[in-house]
N, C-alpha and C. Protein backbone atom coordinates (compact mmCIF):
# COMPACT_ATOMS: atom_id res chain seq x y z
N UNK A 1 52.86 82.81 78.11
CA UNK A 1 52.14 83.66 77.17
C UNK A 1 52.73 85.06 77.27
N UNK A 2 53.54 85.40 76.54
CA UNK A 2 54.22 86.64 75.99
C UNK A 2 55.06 87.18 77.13
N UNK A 3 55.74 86.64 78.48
CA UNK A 3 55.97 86.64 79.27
C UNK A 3 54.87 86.92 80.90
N UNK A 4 53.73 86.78 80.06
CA UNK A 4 52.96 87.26 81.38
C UNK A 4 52.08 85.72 81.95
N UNK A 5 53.25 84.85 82.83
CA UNK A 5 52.64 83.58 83.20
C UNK A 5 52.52 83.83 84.47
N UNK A 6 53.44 84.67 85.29
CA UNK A 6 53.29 85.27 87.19
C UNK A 6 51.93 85.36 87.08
N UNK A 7 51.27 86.66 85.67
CA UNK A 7 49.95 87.19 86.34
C UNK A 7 48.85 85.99 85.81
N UNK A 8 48.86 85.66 84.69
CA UNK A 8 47.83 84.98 84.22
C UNK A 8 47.93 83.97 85.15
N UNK A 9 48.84 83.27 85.57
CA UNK A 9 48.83 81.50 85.69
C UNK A 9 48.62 81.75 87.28
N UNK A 10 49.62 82.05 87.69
CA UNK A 10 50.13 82.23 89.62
C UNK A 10 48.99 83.08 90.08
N UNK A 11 48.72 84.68 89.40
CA UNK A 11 47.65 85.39 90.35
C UNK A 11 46.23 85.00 89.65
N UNK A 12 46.63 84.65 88.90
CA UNK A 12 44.97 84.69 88.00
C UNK A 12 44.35 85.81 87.80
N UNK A 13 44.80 86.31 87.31
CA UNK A 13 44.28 88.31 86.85
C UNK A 13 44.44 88.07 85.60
N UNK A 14 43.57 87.91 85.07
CA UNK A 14 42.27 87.88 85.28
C UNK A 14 41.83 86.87 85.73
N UNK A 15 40.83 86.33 86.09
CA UNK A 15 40.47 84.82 86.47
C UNK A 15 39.68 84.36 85.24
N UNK A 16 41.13 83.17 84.75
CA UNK A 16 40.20 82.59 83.36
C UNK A 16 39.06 82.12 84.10
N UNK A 17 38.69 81.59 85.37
CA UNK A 17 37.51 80.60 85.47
C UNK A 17 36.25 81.18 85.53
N UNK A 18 36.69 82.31 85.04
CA UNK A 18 34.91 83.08 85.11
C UNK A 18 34.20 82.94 83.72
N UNK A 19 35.22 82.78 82.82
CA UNK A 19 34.71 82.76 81.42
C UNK A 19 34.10 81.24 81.28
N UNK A 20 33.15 81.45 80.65
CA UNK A 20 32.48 80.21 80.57
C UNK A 20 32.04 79.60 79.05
N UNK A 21 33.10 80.25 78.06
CA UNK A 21 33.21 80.27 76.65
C UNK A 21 31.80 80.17 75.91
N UNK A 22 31.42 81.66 76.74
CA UNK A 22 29.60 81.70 75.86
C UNK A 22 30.28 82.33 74.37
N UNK A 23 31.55 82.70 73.91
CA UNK A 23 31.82 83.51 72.53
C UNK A 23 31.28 84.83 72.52
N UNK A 24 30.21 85.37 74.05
CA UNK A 24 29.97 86.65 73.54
C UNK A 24 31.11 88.15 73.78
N UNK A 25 31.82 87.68 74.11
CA UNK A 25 33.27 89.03 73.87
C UNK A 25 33.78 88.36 73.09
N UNK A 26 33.97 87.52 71.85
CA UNK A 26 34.10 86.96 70.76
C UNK A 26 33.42 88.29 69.97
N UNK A 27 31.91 87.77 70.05
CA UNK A 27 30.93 88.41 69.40
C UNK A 27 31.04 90.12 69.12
N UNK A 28 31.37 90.88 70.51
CA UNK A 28 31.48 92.26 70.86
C UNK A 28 32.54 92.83 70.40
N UNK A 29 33.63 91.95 70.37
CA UNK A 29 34.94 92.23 69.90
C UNK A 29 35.34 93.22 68.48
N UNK A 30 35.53 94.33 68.22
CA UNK A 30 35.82 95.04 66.97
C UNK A 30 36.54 94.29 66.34
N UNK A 31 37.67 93.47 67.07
CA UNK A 31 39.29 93.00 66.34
C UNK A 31 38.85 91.69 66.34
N UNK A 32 37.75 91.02 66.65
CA UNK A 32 37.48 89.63 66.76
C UNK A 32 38.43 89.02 67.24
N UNK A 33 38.84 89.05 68.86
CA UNK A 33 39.96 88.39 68.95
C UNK A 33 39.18 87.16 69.92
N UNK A 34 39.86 85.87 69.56
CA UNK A 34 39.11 84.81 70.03
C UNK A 34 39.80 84.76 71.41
N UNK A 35 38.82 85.43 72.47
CA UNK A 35 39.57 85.61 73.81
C UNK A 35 39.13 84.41 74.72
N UNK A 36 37.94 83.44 73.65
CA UNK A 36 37.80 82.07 74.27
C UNK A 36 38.95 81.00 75.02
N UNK A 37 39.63 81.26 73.36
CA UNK A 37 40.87 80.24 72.54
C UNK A 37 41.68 80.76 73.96
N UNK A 38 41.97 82.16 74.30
CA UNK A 38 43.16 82.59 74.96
C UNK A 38 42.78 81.83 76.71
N UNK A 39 41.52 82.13 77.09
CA UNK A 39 41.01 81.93 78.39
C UNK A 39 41.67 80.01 78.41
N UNK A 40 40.66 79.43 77.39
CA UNK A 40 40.84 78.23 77.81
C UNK A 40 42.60 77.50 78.00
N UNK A 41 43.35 78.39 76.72
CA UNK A 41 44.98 78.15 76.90
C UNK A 41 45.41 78.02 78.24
N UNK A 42 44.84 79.51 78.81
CA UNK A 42 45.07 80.06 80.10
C UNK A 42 44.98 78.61 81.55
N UNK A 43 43.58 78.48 80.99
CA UNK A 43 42.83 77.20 81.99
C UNK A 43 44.14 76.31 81.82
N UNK A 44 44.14 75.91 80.95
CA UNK A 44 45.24 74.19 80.64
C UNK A 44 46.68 74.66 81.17
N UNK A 45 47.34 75.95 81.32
CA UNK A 45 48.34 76.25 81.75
C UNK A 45 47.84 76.07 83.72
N UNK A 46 47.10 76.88 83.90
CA UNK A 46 46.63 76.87 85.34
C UNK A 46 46.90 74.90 85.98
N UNK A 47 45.99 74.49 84.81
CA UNK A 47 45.95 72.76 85.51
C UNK A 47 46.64 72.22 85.68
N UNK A 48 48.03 72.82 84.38
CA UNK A 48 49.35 72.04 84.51
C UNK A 48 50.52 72.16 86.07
N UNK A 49 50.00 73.81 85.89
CA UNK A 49 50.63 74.45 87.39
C UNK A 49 49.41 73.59 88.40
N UNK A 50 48.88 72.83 88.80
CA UNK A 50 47.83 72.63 89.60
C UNK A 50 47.40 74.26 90.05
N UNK A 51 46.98 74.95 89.51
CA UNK A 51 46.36 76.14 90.00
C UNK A 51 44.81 76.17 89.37
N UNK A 52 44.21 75.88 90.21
CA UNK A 52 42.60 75.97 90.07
C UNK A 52 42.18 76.12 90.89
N UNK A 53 40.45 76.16 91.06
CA UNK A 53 39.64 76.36 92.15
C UNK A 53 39.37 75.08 92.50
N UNK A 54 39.24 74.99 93.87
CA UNK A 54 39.06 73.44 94.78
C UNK A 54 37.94 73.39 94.19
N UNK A 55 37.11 73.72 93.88
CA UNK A 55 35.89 72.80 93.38
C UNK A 55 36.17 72.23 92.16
N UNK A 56 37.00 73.04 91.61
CA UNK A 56 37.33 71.72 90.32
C UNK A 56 37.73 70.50 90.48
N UNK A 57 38.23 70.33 91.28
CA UNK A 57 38.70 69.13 92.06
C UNK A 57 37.98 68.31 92.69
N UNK A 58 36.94 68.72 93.34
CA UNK A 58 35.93 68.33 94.68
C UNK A 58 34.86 67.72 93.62
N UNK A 59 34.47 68.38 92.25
CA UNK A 59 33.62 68.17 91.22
C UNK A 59 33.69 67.04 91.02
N UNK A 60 35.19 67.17 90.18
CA UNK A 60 35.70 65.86 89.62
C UNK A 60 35.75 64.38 90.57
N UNK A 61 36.09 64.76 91.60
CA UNK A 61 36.10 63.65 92.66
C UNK A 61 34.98 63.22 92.65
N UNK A 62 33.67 63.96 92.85
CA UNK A 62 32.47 63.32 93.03
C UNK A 62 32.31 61.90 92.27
N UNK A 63 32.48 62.80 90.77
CA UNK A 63 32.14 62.18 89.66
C UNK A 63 32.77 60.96 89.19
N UNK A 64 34.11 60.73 90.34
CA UNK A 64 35.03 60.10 90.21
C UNK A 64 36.17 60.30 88.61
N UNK A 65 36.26 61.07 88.82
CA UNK A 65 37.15 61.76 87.77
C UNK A 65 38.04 63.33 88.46
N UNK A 66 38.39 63.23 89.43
CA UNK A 66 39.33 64.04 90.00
C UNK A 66 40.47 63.93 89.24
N UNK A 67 41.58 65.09 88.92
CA UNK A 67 43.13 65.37 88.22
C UNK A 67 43.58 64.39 88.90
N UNK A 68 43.96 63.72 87.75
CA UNK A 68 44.67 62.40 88.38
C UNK A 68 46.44 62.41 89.42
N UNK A 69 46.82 63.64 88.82
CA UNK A 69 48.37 63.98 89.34
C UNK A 69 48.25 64.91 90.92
N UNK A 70 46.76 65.47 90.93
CA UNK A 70 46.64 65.70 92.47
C UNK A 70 46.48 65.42 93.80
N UNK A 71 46.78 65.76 94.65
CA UNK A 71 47.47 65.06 96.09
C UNK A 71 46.33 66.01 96.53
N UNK A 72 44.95 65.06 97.16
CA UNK A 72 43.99 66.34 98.24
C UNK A 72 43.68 65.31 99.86
């Protein structure tokens, strides 16, 4: 994403996983920029890098639906 994958993807600065796509900085937005659309991109790049939070993982496992390409 526009060359900035080190910070978004590797440091997570911001941390997409805080957004929880309620649309309200959608809503607040002057320029309406759908910063949902951008967060969740963000997420699917993170998963591809396996970069997430262990509970996403630990979740999914419960449920028996853990990332299938991960080694825990």
């Amino acid at each position: 994403i526009l060359g900035l994958k080190d910070k978004l993807v590797e440091s997570q600065d911001p941390n997409p996983w805080l957004c929880s796509t309620c649309q309200k900085c959608v809503e607040l937005c002057p320029q309406k920029v759908e910063l949902t659309e951008i967060f969740t991109l963000i997420k699917n790049l993170c998963f591809e890098e396996q970069k997430y939070p262990e509970a996403f993982y630990s979740q999914g496992k419960a449920t028996g639906h853990p990332p299938e390409h991960v080694e825990h």
